[in-house]
Protein backbone atom coordinates (compact mmCIF):
# COMPACT_ATOMS: atom_id res chain seq x y z
CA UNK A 1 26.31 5.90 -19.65
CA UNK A 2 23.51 6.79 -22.25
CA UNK A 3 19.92 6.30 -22.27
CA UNK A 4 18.42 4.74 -25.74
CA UNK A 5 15.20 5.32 -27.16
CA UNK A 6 13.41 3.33 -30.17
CA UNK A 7 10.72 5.09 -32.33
CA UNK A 8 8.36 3.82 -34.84
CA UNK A 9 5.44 4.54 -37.13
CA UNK A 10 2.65 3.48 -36.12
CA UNK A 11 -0.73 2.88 -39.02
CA UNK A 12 -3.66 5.12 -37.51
CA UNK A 13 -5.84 2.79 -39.22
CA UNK A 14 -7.82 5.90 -41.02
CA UNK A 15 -4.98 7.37 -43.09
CA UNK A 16 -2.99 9.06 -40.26
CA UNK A 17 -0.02 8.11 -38.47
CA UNK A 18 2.33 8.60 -35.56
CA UNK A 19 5.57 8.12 -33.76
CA UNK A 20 5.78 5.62 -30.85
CA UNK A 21 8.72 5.71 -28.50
CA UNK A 22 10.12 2.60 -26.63
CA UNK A 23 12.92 2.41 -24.00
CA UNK A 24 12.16 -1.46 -24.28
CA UNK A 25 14.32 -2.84 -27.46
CA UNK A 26 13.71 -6.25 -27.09
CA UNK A 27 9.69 -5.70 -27.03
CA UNK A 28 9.75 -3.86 -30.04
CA UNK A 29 11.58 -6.34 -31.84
CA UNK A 30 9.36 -8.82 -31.10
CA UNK A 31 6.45 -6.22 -32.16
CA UNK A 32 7.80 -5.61 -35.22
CA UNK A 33 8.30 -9.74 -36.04
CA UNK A 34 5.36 -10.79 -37.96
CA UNK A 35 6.55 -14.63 -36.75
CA UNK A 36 6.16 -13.48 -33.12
CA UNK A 37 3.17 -13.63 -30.88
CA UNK A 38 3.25 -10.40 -30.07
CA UNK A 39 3.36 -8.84 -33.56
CA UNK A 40 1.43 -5.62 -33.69
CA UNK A 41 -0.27 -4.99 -37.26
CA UNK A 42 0.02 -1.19 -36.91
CA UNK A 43 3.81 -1.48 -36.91
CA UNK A 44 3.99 -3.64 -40.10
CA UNK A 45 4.59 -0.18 -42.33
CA UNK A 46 7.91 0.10 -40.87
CA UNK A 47 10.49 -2.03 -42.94
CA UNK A 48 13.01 -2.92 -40.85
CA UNK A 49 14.37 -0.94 -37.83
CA UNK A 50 13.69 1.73 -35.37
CA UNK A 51 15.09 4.54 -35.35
CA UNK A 52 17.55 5.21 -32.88
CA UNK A 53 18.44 8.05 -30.48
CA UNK A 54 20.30 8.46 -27.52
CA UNK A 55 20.48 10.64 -24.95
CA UNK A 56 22.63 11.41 -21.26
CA UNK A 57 21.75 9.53 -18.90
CA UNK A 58 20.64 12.64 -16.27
CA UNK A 59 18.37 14.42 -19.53
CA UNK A 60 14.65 13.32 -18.34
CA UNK A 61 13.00 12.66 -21.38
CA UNK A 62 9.57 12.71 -19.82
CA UNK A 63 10.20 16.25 -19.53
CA UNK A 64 11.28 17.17 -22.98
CA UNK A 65 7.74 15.46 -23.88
CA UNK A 66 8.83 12.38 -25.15
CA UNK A 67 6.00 9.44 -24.16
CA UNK A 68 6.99 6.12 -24.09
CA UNK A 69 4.22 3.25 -25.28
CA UNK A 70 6.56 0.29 -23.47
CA UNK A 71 3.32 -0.29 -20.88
CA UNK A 72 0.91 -0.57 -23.49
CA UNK A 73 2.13 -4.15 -23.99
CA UNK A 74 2.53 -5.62 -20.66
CA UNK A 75 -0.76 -7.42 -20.39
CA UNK A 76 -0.45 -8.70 -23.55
């Protein structure tokens, strides 16, 4: 098995930008989906899909100083 990771620009609001990482695919889809509820604006500058990278499953990623913005969206 592999683990999968999602990243994403994400619109600083002042000119600057970043890269989000999510372990959540189906979240993100609906974040980037201007039709769904739980669109996110900031994410609107990336047409189409996430990039995609995968890893081995025993490789902590929290480690290698990946953070993941998946909880960000829970209460929401």
């Amino acid at each position: 098995m592999a683990q999968t990771i999602y990243g994403v620009t994400s619109d600083g609001g002042d000119g600057s930008s970043s890269i989000h990482w999510f372990k959540n695919l189906e979240l993100l889809d609906r974040l980037l989906d201007p039709s769904d509820d739980k669109w996110c604006e900031a994410y609107n500058m990336n047409e189409g899909y996430a990039e995609v990278l995968t890893f081995p499953d025993d490789l902590d990623l929290e480690a290698c100083g990946f953070s993941f913005n998946d909880n960000d969206f829970d209460d929401e």
